[in-house]
C-alpha atoms as a PDB file:
ATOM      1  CA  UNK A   1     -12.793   5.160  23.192  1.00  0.00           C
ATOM      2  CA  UNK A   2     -11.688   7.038  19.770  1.00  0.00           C
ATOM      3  CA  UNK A   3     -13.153   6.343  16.388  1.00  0.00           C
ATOM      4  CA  UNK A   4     -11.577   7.099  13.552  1.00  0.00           C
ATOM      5  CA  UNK A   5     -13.116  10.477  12.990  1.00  0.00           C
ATOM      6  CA  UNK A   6     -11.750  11.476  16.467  1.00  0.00           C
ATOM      7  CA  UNK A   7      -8.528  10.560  14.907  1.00  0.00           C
ATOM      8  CA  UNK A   8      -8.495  12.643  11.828  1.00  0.00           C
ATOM      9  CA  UNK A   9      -9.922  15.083  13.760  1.00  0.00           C
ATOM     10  CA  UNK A  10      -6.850  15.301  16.012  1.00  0.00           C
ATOM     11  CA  UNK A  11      -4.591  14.264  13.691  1.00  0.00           C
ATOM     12  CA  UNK A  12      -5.662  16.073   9.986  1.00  0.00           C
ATOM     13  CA  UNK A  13      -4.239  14.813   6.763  1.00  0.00           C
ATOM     14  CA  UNK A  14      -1.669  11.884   8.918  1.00  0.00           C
ATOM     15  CA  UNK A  15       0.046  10.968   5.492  1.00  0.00           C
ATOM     16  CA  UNK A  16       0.933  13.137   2.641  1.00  0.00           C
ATOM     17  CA  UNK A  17       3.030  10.820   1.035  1.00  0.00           C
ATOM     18  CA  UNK A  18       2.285   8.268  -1.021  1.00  0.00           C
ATOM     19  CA  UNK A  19       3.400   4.730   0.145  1.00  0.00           C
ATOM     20  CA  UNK A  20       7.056   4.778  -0.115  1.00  0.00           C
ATOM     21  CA  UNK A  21       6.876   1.497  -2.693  1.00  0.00           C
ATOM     22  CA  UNK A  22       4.322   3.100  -4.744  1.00  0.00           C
ATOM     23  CA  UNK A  23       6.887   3.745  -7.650  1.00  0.00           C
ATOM     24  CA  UNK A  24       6.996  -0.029  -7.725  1.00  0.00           C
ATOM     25  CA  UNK A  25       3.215  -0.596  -7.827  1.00  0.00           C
ATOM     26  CA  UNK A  26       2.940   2.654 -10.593  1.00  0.00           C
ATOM     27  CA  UNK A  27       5.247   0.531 -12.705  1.00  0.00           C
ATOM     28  CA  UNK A  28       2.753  -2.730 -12.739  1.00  0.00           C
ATOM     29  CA  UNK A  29       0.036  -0.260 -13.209  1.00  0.00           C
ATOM     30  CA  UNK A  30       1.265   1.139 -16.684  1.00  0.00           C
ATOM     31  CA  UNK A  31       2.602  -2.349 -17.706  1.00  0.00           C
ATOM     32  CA  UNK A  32      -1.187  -3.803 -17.163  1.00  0.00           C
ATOM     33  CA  UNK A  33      -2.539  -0.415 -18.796  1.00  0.00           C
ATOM     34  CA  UNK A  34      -4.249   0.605 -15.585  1.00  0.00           C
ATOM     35  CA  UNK A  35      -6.511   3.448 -15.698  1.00  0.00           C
ATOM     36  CA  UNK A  36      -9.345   3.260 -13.198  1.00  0.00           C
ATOM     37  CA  UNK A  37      -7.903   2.625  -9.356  1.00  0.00           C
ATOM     38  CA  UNK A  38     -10.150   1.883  -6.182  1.00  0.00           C
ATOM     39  CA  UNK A  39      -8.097   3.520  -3.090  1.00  0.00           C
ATOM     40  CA  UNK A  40      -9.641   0.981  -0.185  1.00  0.00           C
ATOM     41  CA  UNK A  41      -9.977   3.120   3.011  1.00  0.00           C
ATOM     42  CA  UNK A  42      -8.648   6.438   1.204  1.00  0.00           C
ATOM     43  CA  UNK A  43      -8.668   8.191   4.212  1.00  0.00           C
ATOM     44  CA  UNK A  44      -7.373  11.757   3.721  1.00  0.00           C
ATOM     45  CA  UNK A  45      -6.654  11.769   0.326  1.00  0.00           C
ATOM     46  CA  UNK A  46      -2.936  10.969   0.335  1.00  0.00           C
ATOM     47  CA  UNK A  47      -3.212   8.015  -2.899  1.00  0.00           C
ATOM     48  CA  UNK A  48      -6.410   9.719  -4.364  1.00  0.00           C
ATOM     49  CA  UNK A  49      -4.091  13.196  -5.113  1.00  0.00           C
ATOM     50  CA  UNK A  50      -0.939  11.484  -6.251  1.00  0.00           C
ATOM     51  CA  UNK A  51      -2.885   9.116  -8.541  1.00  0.00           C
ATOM     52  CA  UNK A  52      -5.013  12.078  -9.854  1.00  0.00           C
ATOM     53  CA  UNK A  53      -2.169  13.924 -10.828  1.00  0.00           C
ATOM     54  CA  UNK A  54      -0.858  10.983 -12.598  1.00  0.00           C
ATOM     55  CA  UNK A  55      -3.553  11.011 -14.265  1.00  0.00           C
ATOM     56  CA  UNK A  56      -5.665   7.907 -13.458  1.00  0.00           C
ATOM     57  CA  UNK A  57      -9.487   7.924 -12.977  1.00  0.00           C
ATOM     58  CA  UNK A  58     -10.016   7.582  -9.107  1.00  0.00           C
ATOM     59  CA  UNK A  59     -12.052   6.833  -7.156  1.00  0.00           C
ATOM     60  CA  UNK A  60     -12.009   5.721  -2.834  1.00  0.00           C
ATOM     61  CA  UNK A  61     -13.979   5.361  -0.186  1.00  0.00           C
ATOM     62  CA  UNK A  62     -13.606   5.736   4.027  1.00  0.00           C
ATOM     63  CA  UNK A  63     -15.524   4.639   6.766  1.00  0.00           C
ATOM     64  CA  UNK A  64     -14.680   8.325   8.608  1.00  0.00           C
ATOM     65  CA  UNK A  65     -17.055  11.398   7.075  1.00  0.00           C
ATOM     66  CA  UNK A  66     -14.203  13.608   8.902  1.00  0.00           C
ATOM     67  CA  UNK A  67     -11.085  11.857   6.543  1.00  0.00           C
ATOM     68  CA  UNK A  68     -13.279  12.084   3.451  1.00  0.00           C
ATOM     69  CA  UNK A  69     -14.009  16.052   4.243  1.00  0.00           C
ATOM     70  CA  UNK A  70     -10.264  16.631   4.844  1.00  0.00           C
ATOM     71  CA  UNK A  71      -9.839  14.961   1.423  1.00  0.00           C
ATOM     72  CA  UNK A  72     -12.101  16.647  -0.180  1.00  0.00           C
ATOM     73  CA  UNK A  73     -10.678  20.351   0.619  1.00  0.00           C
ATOM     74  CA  UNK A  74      -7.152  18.913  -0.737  1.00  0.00           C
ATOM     75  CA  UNK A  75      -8.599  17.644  -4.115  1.00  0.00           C
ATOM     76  CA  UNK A  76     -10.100  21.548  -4.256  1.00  0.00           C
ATOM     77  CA  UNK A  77      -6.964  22.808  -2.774  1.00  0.00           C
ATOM     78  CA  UNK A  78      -4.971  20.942  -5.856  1.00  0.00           C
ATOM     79  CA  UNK A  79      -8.135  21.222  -8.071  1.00  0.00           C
ATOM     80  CA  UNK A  80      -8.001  17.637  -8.867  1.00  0.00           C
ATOM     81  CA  UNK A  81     -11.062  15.254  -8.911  1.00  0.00           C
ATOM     82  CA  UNK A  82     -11.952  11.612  -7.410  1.00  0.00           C
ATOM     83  CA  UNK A  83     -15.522  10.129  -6.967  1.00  0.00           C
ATOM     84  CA  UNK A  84     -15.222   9.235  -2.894  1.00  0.00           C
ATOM     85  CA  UNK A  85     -18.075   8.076  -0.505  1.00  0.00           C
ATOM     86  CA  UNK A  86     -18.471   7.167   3.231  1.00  0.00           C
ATOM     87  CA  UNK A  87     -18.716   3.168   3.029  1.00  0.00           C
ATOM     88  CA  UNK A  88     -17.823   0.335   5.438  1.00  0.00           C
ATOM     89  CA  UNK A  89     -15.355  -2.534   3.920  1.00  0.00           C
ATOM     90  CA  UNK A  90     -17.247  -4.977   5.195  1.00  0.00           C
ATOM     91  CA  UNK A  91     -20.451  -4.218   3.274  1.00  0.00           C
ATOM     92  CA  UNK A  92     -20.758  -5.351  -0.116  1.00  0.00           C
ATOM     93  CA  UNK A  93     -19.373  -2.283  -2.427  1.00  0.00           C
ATOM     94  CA  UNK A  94     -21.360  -0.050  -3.976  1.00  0.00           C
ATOM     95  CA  UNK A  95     -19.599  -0.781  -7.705  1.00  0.00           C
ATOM     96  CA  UNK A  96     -20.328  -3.250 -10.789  1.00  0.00           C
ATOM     97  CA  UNK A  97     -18.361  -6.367 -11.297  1.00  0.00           C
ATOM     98  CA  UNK A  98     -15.267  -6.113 -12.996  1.00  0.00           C
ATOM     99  CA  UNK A  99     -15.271  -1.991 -12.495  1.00  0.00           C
ATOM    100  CA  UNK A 100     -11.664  -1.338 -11.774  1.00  0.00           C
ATOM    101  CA  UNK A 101      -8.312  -2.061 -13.209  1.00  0.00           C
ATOM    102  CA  UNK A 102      -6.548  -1.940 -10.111  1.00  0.00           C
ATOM    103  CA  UNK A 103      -7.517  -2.028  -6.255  1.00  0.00           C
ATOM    104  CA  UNK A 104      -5.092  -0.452  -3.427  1.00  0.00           C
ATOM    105  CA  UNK A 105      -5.514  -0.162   0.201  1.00  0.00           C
ATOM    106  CA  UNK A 106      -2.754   0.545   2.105  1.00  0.00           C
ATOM    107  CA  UNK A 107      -2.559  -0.099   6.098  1.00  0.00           C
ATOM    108  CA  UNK A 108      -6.683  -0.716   6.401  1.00  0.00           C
ATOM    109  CA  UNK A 109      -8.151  -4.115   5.508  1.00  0.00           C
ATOM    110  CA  UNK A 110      -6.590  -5.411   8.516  1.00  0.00           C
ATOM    111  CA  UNK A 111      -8.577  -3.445  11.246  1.00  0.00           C
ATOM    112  CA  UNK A 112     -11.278  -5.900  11.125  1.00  0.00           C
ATOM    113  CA  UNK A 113     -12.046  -9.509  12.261  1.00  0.00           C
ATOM    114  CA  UNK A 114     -10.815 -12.154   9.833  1.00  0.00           C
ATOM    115  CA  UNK A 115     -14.243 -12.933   8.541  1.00  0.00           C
ATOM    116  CA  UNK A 116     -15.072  -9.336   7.781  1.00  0.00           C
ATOM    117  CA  UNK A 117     -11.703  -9.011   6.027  1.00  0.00           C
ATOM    118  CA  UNK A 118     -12.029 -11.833   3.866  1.00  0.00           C
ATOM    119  CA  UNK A 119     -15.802 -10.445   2.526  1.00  0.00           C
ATOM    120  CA  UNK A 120     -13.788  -7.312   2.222  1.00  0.00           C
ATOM    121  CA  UNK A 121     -10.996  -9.292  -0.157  1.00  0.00           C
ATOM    122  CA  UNK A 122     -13.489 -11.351  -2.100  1.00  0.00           C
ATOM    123  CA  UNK A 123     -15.253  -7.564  -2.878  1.00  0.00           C
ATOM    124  CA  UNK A 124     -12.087  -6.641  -4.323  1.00  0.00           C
ATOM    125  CA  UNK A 125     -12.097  -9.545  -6.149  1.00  0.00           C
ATOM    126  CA  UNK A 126     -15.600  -8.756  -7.564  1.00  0.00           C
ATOM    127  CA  UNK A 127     -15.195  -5.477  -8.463  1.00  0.00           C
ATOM    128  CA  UNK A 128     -11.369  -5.887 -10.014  1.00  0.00           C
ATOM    129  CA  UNK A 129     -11.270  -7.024 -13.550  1.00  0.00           C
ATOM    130  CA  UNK A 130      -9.687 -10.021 -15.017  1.00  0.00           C
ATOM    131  CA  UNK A 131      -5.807  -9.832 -14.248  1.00  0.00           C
ATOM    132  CA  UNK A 132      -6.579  -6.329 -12.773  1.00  0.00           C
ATOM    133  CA  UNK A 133      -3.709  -5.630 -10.222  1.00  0.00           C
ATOM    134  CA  UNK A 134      -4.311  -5.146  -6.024  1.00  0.00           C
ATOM    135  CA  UNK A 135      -1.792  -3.378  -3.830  1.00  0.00           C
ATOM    136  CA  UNK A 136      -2.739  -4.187  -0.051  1.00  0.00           C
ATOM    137  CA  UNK A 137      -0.127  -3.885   2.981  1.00  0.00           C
ATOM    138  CA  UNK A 138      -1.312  -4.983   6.457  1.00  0.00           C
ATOM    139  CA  UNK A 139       0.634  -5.987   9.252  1.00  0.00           C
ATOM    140  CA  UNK A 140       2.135  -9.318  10.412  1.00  0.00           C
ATOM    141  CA  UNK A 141       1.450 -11.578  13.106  1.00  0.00           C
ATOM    142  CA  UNK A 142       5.469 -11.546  13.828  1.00  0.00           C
ATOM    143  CA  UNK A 143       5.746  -8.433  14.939  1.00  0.00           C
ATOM    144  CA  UNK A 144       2.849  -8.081  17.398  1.00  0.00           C
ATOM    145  CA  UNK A 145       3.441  -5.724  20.354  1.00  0.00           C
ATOM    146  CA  UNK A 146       4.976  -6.840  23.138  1.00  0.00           C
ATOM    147  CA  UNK A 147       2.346  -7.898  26.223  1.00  0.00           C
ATOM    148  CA  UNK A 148       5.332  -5.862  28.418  1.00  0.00           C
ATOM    149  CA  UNK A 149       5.209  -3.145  25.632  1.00  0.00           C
ATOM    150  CA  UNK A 150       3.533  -0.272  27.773  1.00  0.00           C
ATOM    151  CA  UNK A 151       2.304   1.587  24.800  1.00  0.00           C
ATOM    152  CA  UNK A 152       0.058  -1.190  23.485  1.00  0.00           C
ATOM    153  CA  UNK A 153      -2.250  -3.068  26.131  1.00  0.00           C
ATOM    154  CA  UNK A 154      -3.922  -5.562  24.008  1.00  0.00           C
ATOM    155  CA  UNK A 155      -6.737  -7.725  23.950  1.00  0.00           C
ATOM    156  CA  UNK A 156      -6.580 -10.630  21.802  1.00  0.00           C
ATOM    157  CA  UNK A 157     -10.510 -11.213  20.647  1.00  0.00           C
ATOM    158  CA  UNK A 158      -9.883 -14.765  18.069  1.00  0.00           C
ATOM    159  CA  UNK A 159      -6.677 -15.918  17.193  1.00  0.00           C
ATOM    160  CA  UNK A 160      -4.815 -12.911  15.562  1.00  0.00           C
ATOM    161  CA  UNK A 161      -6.600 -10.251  15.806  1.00  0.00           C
ATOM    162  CA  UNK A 162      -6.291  -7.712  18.985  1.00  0.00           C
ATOM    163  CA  UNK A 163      -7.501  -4.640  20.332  1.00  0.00           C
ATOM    164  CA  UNK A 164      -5.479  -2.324  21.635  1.00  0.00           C
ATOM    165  CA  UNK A 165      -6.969  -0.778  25.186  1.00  0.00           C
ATOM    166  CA  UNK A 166      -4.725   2.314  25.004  1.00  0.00           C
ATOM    167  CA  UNK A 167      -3.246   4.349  22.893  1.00  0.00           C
ATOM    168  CA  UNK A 168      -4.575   6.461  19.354  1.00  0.00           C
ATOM    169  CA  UNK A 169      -6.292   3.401  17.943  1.00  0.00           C
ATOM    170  CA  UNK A 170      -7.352   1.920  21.273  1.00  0.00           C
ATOM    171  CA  UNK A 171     -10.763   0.007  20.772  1.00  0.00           C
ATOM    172  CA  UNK A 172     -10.477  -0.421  17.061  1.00  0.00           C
ATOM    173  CA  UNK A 173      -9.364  -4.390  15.968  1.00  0.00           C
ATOM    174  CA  UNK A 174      -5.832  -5.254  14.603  1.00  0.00           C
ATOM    175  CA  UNK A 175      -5.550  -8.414  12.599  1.00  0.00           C
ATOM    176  CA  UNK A 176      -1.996  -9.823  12.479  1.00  0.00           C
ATOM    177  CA  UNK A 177      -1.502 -11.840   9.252  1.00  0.00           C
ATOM    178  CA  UNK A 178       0.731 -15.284   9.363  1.00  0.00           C
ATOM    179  CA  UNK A 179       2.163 -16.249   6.175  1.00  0.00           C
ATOM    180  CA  UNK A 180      -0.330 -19.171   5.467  1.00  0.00           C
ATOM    181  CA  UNK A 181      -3.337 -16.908   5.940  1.00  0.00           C
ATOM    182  CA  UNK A 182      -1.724 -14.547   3.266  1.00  0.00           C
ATOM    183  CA  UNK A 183      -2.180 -17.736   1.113  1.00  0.00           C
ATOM    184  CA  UNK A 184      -5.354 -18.041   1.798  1.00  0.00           C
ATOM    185  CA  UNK A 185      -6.856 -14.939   2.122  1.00  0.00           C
ATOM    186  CA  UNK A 186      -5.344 -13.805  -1.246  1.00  0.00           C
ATOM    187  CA  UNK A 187      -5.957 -17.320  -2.720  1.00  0.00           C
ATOM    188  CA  UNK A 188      -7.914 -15.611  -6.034  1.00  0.00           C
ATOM    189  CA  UNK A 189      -4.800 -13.919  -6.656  1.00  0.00           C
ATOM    190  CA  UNK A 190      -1.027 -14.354  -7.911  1.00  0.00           C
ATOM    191  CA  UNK A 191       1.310 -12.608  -6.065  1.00  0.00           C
ATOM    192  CA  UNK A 192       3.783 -10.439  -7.973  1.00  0.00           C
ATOM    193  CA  UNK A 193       5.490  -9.739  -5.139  1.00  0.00           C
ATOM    194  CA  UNK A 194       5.780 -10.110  -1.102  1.00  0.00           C
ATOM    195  CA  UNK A 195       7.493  -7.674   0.903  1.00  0.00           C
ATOM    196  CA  UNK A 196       7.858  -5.542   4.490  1.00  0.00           C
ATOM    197  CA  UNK A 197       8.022  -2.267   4.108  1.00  0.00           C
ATOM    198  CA  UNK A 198       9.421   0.015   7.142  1.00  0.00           C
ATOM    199  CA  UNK A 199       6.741   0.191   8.867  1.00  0.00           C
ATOM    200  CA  UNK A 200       6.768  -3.932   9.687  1.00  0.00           C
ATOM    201  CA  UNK A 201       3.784  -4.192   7.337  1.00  0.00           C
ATOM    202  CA  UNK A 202       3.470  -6.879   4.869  1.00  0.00           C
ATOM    203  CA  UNK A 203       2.754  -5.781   1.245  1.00  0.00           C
ATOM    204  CA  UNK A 204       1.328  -7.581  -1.451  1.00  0.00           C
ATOM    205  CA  UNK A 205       1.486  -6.796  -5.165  1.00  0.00           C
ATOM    206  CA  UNK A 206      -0.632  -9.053  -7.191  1.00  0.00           C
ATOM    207  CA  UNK A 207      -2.930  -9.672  -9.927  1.00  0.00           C
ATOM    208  CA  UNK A 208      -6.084 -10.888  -9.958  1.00  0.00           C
ATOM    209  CA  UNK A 209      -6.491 -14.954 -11.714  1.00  0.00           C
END
């Protein structure tokens, strides 16, 4: 069964572009004078570099030492600078109430049972200032795989979230959001904007009440 440094281990860097709405998200961020971002689950670096050449003060964190490495030799390799650590989601994060201006995690908070990702979300809550902005894209319960798909074999564990027995990701837990739990779950927030980007996942532009 992989982990997830197996996979950047295999796979290196995976994205080098930045989320293909992120022009819309950089757009709330100067209108709400954003200048200190939390990249959720950075992975290899792909946000942390485009932000940091923009500018911002950045900082991320990644449950994989291997991702972190990797994105660590491409801040040197651009010789930019972000303050990144190995740290679970699901543990309370290492950062002062109110710290950051704007949260973003992109295609992460939903690998995780739904009670793990909603002490993830309230965290963001905590550490995002008053009417700071989050960015968070996960995907949707709508367009879960197939049981006949032959690439996925899943294993539903509670009621939307699977694991997936084969495949790059197989052993590591997919949450599929409906749209009431995205009420819910982001209930401390209102939503800018609700979207699907090409990938099928749901994103969510908002700003914390």
């Amino acid at each position: 069964m992989p982990d997830w440094d197996d996979i950047f281990a295999e796979q290196g860097r995976v994205f080098t572009e930045p989320h293909s709405y992120f022009d819309r998200v950089l757009g709330v961020f100067r209108d709400r004078h954003v200048k200190r971002v939390l990249d959720l689950g950075c992975g290899t670096g792909r946000h942390l570099i485009h932000l940091s050449k923009l500018g911002f003060e950045v900082y991320g964190f990644d449950v994989s030492p291997m991702a972190l490495s990797l994105a660590r030799e491409w801040l040197t390799e651009e010789g930019l600078a972000a303050e990144i650590r190995e740290h679970r989601m699901e543990d309370p994060f290492p950062y002062a109430d109110d710290f950051f201006d704007a949260v973003i995690s992109t295609q992460v908070i939903h690998h995780n049972l739904i009670a793990d990702i909603m002490i993830t979300v309230n965290e963001i809550e905590r550490v995002l200032r008053s009417m700071g902005v989050i960015f968070v894209t996960f995907p949707i319960y709508s367009y879960v795989p197939s049981e006949g798909d032959r690439d996925w074999r899943l294993e539903q564990i509670e009621p939307g979230t699977y694991i997936p027995r084969n495949g790059p990701e197989a052993g590591i837990p997919h949450h599929y959001f409906t749209l009431e739990e995205v009420d819910s779950v982001f209930s401390g927030f209102e939503i800018l904007d609700i979207f699907t980007d090409e990938t099928k996942h749901r994103c969510v532009l908002g700003i914390k009440k």
